[in-house]
N, C-alpha and C. Protein backbone atom coordinates (compact mmCIF):
# COMPACT_ATOMS: atom_id res chain seq x y z
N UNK A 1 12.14 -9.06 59.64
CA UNK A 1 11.76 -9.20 61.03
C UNK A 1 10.37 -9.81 61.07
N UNK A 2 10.37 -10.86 62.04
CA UNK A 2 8.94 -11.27 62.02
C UNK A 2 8.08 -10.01 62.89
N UNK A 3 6.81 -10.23 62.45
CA UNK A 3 6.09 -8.76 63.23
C UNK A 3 5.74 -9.59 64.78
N UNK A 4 6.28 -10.79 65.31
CA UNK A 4 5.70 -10.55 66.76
C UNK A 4 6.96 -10.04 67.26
N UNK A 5 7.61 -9.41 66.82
CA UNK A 5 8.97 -8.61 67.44
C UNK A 5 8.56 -6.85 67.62
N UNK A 6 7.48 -6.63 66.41
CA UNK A 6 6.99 -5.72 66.42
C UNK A 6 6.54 -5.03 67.83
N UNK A 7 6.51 -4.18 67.91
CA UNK A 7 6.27 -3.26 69.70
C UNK A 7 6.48 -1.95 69.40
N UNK A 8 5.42 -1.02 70.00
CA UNK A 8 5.68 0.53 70.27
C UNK A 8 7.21 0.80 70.84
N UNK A 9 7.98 1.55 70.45
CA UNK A 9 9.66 2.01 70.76
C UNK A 9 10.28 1.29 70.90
N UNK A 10 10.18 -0.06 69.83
CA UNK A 10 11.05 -0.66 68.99
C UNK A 10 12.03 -0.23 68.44
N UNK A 11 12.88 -0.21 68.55
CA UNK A 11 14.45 0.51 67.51
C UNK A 11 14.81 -0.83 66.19
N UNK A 12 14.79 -0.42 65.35
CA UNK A 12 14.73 -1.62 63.76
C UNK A 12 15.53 -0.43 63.09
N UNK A 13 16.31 -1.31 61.79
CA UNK A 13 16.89 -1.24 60.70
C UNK A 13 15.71 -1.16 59.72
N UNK A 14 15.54 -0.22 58.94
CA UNK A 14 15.01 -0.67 57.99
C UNK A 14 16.03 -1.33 56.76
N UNK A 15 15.43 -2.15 56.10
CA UNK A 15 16.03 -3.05 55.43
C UNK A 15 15.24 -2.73 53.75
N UNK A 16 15.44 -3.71 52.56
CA UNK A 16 15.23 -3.67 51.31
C UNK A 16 13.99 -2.67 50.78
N UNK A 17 14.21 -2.05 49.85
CA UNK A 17 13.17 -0.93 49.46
C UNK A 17 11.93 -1.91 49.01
N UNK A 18 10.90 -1.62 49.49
CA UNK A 18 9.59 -2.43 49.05
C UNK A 18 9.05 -1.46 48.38
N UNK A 19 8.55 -1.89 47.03
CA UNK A 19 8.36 -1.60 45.85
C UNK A 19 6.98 -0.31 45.96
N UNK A 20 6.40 -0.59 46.52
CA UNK A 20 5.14 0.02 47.30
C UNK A 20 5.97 1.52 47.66
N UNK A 21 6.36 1.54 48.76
CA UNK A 21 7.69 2.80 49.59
C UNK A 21 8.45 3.18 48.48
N UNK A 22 9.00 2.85 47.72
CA UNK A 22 10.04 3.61 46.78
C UNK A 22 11.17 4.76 47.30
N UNK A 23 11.54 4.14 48.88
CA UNK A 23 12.49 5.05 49.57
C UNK A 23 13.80 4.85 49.46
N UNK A 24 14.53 5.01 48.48
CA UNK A 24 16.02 4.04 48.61
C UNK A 24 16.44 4.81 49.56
N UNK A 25 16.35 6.18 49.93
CA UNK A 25 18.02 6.53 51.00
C UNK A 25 17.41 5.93 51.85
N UNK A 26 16.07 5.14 52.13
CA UNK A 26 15.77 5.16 53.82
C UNK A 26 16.40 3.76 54.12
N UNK A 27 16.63 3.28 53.15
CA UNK A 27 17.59 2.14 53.37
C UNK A 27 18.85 1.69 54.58
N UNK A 28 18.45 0.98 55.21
CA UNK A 28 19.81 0.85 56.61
C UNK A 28 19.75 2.20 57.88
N UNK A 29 18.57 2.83 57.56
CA UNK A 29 18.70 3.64 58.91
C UNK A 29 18.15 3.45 59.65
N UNK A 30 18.18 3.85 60.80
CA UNK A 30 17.46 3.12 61.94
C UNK A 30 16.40 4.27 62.18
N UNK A 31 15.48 3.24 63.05
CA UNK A 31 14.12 4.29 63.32
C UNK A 31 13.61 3.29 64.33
N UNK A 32 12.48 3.92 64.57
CA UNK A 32 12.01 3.50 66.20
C UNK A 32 9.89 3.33 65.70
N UNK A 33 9.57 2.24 66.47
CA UNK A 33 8.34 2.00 65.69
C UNK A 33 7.29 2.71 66.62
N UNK A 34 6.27 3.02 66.01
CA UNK A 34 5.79 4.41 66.58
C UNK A 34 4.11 4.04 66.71
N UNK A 35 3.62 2.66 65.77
CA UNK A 35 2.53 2.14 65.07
C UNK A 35 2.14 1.06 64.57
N UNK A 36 1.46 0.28 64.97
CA UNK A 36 1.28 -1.38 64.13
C UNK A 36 0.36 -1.19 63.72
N UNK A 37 0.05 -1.90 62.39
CA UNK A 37 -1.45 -2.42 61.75
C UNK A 37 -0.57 -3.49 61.15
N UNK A 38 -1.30 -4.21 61.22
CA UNK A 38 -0.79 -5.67 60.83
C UNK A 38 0.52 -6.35 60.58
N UNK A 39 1.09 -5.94 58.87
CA UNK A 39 2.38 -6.58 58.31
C UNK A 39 3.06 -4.88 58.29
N UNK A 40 2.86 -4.14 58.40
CA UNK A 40 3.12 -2.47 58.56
C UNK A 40 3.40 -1.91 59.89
N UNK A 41 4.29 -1.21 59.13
CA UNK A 41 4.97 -0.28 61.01
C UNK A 41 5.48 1.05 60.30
N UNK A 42 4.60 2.04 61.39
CA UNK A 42 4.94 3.25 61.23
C UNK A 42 6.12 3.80 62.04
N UNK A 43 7.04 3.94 61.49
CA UNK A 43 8.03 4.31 61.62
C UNK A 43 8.95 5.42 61.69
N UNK A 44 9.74 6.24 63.08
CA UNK A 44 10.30 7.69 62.74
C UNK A 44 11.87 7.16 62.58
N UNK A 45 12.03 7.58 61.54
CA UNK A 45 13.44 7.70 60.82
C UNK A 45 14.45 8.91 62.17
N UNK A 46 15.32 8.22 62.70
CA UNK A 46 16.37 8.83 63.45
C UNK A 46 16.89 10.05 63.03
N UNK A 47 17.33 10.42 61.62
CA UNK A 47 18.19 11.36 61.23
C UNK A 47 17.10 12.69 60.96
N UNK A 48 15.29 12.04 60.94
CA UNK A 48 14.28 13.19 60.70
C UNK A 48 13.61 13.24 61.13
N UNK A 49 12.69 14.19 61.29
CA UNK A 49 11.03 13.90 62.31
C UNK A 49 9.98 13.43 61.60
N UNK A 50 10.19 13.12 60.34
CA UNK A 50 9.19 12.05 59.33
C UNK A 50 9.16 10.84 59.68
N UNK A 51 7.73 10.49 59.58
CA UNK A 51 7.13 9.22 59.98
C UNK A 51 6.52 8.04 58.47
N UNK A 52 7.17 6.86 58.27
CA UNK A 52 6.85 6.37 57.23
C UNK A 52 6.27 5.02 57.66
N UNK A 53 4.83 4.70 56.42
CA UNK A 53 4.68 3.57 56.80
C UNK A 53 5.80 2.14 56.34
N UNK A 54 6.27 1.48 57.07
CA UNK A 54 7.07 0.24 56.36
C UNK A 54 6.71 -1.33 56.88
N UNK A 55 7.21 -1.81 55.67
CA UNK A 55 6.00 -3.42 55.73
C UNK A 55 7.38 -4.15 56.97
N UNK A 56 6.97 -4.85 58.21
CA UNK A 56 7.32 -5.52 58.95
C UNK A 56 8.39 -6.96 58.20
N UNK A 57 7.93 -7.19 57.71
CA UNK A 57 9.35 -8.11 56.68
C UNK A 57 10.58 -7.42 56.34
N UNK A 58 10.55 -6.03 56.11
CA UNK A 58 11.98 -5.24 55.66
C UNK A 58 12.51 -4.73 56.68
N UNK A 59 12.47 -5.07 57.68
CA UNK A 59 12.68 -4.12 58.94
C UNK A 59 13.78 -5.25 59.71
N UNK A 60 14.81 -5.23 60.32
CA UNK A 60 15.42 -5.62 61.57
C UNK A 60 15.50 -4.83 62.83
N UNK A 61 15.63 -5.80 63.92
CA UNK A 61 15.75 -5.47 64.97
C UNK A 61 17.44 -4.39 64.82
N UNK A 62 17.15 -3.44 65.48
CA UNK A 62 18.56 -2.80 65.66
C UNK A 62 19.51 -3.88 66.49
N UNK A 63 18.71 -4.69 67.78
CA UNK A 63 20.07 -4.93 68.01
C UNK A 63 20.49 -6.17 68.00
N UNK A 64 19.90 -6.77 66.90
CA UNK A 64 20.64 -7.77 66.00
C UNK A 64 21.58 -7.13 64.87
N UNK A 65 21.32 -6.02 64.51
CA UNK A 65 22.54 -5.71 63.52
C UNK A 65 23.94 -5.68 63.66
N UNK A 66 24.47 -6.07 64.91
CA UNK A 66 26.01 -5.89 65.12
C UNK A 66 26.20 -7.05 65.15
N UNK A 67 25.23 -8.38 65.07
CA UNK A 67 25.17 -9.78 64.84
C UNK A 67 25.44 -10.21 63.51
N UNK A 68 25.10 -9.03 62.34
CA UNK A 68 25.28 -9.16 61.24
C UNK A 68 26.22 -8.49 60.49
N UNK A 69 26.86 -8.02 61.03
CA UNK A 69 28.49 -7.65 60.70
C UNK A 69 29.55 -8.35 60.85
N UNK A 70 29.63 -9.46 61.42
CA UNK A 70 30.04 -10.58 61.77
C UNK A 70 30.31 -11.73 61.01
């Protein structure tokens, strides 16, 4: 995702584990953006009340993902 998509209660996919994060399950779940600093978005994971930082390149828009099932 480019970060000018970035926005407070944003809903995104997180996407590919960045080496930095080392989160594989957080892989493909959705979360809602909570925080910007720059190429980074703090992020609450849907299924928990944990907040992670994740780099703005691994992230999709949620609702482009039913664009990508296609």
């Amino acid at each position: 995702m480019d970060s000018t998509y970035a926005e407070y209660g944003t809903e995104v996919i997180l996407q590919k584990n960045h080496k930095e994060v080392g989160m594989d399950y957080l892989i493909g779940q959705k979360a809602t953006i909570s925080n910007i600093d720059g190429a980074w978005c703090y992020v609450r994971v849907k299924v928990s009340r944990e907040h992670w930082w994740w780099p703005t390149q691994d992230m999709i828009l949620a609702t482009d993902e039913p664009l990508l099932r296609k």
